[in-house]
Protein backbone atom coordinates (compact mmCIF):
# COMPACT_ATOMS: atom_id res chain seq x y z
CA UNK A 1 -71.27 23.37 -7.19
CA UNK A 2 -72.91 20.08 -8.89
CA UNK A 3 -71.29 17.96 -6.28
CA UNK A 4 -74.20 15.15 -4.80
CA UNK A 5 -74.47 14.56 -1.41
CA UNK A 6 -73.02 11.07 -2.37
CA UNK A 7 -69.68 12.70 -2.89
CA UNK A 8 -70.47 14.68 0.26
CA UNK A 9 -70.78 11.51 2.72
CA UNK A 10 -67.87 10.11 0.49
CA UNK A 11 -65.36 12.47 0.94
CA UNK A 12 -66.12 12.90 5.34
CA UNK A 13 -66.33 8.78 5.64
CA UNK A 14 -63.01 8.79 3.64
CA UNK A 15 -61.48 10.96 6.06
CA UNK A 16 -62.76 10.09 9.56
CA UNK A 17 -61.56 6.55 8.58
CA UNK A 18 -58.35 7.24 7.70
CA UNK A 19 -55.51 7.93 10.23
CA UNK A 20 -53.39 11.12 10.32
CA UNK A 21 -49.98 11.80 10.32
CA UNK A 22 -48.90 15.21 11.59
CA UNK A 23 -46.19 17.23 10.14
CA UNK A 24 -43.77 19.62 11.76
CA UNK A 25 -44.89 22.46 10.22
CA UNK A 26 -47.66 25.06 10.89
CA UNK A 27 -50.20 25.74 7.87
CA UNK A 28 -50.20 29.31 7.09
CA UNK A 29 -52.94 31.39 6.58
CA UNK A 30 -54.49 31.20 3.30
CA UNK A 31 -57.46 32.79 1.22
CA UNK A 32 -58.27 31.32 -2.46
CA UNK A 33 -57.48 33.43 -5.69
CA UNK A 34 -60.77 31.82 -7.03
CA UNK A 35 -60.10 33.03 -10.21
CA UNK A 36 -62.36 30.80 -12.52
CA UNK A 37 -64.28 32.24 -14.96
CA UNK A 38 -67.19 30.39 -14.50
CA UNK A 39 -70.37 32.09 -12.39
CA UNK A 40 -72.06 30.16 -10.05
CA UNK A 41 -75.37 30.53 -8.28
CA UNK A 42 -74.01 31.83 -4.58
CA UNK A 43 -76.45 30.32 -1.87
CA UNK A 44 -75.86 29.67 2.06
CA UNK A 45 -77.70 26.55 3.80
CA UNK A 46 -77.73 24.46 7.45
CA UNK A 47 -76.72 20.89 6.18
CA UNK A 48 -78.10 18.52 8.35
CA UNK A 49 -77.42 14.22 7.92
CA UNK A 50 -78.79 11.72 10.20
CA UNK A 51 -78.32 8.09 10.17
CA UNK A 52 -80.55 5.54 11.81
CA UNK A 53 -79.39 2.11 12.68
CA UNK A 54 -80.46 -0.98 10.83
CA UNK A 55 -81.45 -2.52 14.09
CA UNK A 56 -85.32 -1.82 14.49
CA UNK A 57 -85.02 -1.91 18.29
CA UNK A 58 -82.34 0.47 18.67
CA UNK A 59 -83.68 4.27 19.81
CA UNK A 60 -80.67 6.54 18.70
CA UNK A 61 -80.09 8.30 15.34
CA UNK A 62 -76.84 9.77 14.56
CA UNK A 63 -76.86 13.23 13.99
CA UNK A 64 -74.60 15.63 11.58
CA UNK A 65 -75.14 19.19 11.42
CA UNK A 66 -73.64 22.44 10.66
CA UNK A 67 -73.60 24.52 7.15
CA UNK A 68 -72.96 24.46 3.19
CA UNK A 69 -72.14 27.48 1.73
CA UNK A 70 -70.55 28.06 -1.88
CA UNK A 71 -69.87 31.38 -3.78
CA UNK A 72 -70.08 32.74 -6.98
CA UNK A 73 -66.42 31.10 -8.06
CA UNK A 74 -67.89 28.04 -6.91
CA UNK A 75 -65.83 27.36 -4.04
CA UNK A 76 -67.54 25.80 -1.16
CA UNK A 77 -67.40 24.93 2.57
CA UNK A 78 -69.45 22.84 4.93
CA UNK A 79 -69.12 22.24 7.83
CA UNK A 80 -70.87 19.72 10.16
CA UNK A 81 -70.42 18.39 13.60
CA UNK A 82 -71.70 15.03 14.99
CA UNK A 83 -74.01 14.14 17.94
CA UNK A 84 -76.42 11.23 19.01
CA UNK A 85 -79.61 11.53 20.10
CA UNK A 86 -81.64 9.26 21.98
CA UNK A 87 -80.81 6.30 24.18
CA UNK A 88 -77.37 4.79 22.72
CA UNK A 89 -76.13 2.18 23.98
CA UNK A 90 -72.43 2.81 22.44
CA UNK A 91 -69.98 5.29 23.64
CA UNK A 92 -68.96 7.04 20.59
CA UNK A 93 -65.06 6.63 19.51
CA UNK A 94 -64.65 10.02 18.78
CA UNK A 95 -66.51 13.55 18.40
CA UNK A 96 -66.42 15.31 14.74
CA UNK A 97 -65.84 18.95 14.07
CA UNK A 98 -64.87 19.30 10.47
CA UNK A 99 -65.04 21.04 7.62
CA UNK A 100 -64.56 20.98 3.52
CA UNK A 101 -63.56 23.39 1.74
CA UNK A 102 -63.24 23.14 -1.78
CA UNK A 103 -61.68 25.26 -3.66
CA UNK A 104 -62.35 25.09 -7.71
CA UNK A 105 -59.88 27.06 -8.78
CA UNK A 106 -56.77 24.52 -7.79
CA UNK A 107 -58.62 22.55 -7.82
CA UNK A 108 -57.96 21.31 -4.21
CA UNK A 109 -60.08 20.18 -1.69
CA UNK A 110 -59.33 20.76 1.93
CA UNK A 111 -60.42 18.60 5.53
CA UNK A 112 -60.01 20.54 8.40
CA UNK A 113 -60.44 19.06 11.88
CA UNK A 114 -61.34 21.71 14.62
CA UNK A 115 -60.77 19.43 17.34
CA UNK A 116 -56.78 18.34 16.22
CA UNK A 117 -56.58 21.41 14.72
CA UNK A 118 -55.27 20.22 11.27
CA UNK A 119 -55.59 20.37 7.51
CA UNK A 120 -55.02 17.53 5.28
CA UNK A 121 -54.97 18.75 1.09
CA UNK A 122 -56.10 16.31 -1.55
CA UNK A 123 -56.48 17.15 -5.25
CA UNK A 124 -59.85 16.88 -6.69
CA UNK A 125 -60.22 13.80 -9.32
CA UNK A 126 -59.63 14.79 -12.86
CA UNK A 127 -62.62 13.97 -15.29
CA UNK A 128 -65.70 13.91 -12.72
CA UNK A 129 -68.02 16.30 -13.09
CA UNK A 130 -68.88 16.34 -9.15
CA UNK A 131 -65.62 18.70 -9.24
CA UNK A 132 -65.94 20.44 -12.73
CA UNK A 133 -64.90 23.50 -12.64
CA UNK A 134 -68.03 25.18 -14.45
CA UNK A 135 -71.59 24.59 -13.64
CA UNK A 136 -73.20 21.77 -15.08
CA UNK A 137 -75.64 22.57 -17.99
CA UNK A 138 -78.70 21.09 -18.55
CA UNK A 139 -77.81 19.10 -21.36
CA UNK A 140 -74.72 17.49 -19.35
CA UNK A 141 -77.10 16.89 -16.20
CA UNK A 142 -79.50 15.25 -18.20
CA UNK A 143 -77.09 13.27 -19.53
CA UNK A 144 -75.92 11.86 -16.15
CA UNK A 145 -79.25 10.41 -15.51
CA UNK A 146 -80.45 8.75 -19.00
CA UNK A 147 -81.78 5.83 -18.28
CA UNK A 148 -82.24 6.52 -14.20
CA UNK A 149 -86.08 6.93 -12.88
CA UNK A 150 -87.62 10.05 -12.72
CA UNK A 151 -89.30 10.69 -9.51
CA UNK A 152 -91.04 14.02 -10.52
CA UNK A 153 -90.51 17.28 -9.42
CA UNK A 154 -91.22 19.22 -5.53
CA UNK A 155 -90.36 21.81 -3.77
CA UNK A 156 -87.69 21.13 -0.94
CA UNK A 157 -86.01 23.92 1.66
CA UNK A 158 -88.00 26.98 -0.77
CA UNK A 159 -86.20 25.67 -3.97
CA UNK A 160 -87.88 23.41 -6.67
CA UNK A 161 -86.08 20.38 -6.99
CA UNK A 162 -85.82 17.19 -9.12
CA UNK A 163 -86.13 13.90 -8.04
CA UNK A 164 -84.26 10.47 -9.39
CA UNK A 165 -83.80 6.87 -8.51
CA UNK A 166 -80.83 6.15 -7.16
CA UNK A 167 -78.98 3.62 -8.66
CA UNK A 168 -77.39 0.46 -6.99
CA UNK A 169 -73.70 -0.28 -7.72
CA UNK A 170 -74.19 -3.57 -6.60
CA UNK A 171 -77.25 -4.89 -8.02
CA UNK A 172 -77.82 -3.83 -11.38
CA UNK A 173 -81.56 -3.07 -11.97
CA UNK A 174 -82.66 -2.03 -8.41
CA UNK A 175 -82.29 1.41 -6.88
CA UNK A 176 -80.85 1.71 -3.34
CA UNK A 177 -82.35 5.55 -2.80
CA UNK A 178 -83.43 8.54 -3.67
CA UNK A 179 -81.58 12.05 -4.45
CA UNK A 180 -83.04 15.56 -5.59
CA UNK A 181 -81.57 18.30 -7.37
CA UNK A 182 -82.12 22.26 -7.98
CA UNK A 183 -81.66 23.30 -11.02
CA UNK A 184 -81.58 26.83 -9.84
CA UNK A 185 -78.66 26.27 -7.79
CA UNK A 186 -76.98 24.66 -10.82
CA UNK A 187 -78.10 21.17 -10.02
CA UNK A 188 -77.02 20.99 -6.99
CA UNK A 189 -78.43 17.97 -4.77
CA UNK A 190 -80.38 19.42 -2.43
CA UNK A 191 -81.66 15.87 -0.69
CA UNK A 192 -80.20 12.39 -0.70
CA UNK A 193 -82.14 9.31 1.35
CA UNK A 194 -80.73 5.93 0.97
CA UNK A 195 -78.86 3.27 2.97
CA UNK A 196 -75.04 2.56 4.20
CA UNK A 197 -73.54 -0.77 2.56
CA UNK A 198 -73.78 -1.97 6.49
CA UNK A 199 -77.65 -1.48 6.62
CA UNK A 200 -77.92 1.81 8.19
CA UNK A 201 -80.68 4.04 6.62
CA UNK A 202 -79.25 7.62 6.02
CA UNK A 203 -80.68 11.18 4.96
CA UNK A 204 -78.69 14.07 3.95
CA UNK A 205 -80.60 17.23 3.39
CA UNK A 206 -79.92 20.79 2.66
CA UNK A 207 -82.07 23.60 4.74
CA UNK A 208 -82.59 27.23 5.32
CA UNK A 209 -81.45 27.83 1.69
CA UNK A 210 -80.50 31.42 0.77
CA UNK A 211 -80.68 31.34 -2.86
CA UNK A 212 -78.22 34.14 -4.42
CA UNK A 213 -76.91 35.13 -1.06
CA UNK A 214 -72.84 35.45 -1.48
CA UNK A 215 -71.08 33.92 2.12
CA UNK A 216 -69.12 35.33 4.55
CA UNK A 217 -65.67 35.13 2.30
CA UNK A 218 -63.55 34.84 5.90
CA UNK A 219 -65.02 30.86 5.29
CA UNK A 220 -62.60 30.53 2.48
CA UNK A 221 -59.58 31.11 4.06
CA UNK A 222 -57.80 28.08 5.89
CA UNK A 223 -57.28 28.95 10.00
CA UNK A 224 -53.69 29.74 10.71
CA UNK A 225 -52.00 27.69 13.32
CA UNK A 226 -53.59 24.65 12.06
CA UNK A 227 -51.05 21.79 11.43
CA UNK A 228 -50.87 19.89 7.73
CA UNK A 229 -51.63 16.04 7.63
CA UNK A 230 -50.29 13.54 5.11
């Protein structure tokens, strides 16, 4: 998957924002035909985000963690649950045990809640390449970043990466981060470091990757007695 961990933070802020309303009716069990065509590069990886506040003289970071995994049809989960460490002074609203699961073939992308025990479905936007249904190619990645700045390249979590400016929405000309890509996991971002429109600095970072290493397929198959969200 060519998705960045832009789209990543996207998608989870989207949907711990947003409120849910239940439905009568159980979700049943379900397991993806995955039948694209299109090979993927099959890895398994801890995911791991941490925000720090914009205040200098606060002593917490908030901490995501948990797992991406995607196989060879390019479907993907991750998974990630929240906690704070260090002294905060704020009682957190909520906990967060959630997944993703994408599924390319539908295309489809799924939220699922552990702690409500739900499943909310939302199509995947036609025309982005974040949810193509192939891998990107070279040509088509370097495309995407004419004109951004090259950092260089390193090697990050055993893979080699590339690095690029990224680019702020908001003032054109200035860069409000930094994101790095593998090409050998078809350009998938492998770090992101930038900050939140509100001034918090964030990292999201891919580690422990297991390049070639197919997942567990009982991750791509929604939990039964889960409940489906509008």
């Amino acid at each position: 998957m060519s998705a960045t961990l832009r789209s990543i933070y996207r998608l989870a802020s989207t949907v711990c924002c947003m409120a849910l309303c239940i439905s009568p009716f159980l979700l049943r069990v379900e397991s993806f035909a995955q039948s694209t065509n299109n090979r993927w590069t099959p890895f398994v990886s801890r995911f791991v985000e941490e925000q720090s506040p914009s205040n200098p003289n606060a002593s917490y970071n908030l901490i995501m963690d948990g797992v991406y995994l995607r196989n060879s049809q390019g479907a993907s989960y991750n998974r990630r649950t929240v906690r704070v460490h260090g002294g905060s002074p704020l009682a957190l609203p909520f906990l967060l045990d959630m997944a993703f699961l994408r599924d390319r073939a539908s295309p489809m992308t799924y939220s699922i809640d552990y702690l409500t025990k739900t499943i909310k479905q939302a199509g995947d936007p036609p025309g982005n390449l974040d949810f193509s249904v192939g891998p990107l190619s070279r040509t088509e990645f370097d495309a995407r970043h004419v004109g951004d700045r090259f950092l260089g390249k390193k090697t990050l979590s055993g893979v080699d990466c590339e690095g690029y400016k990224v680019p702020d929405s908001h003032h054109e000309g200035t860069y409000s981060g930094e994101e790095w890509f593998a090409p050998s996991l078809d350009f998938m971002a492998v770090r992101f470091q930038g900050r939140l429109p509100s001034g918090e600095k964030i990292t999201m970072m891919l580690k422990d990757i297991k390049t070639g290493k197919e997942p567990d397929p009982h991750y791509f198959v929604l939990p039964g007695g889960f409940k489906r969200v509008n």
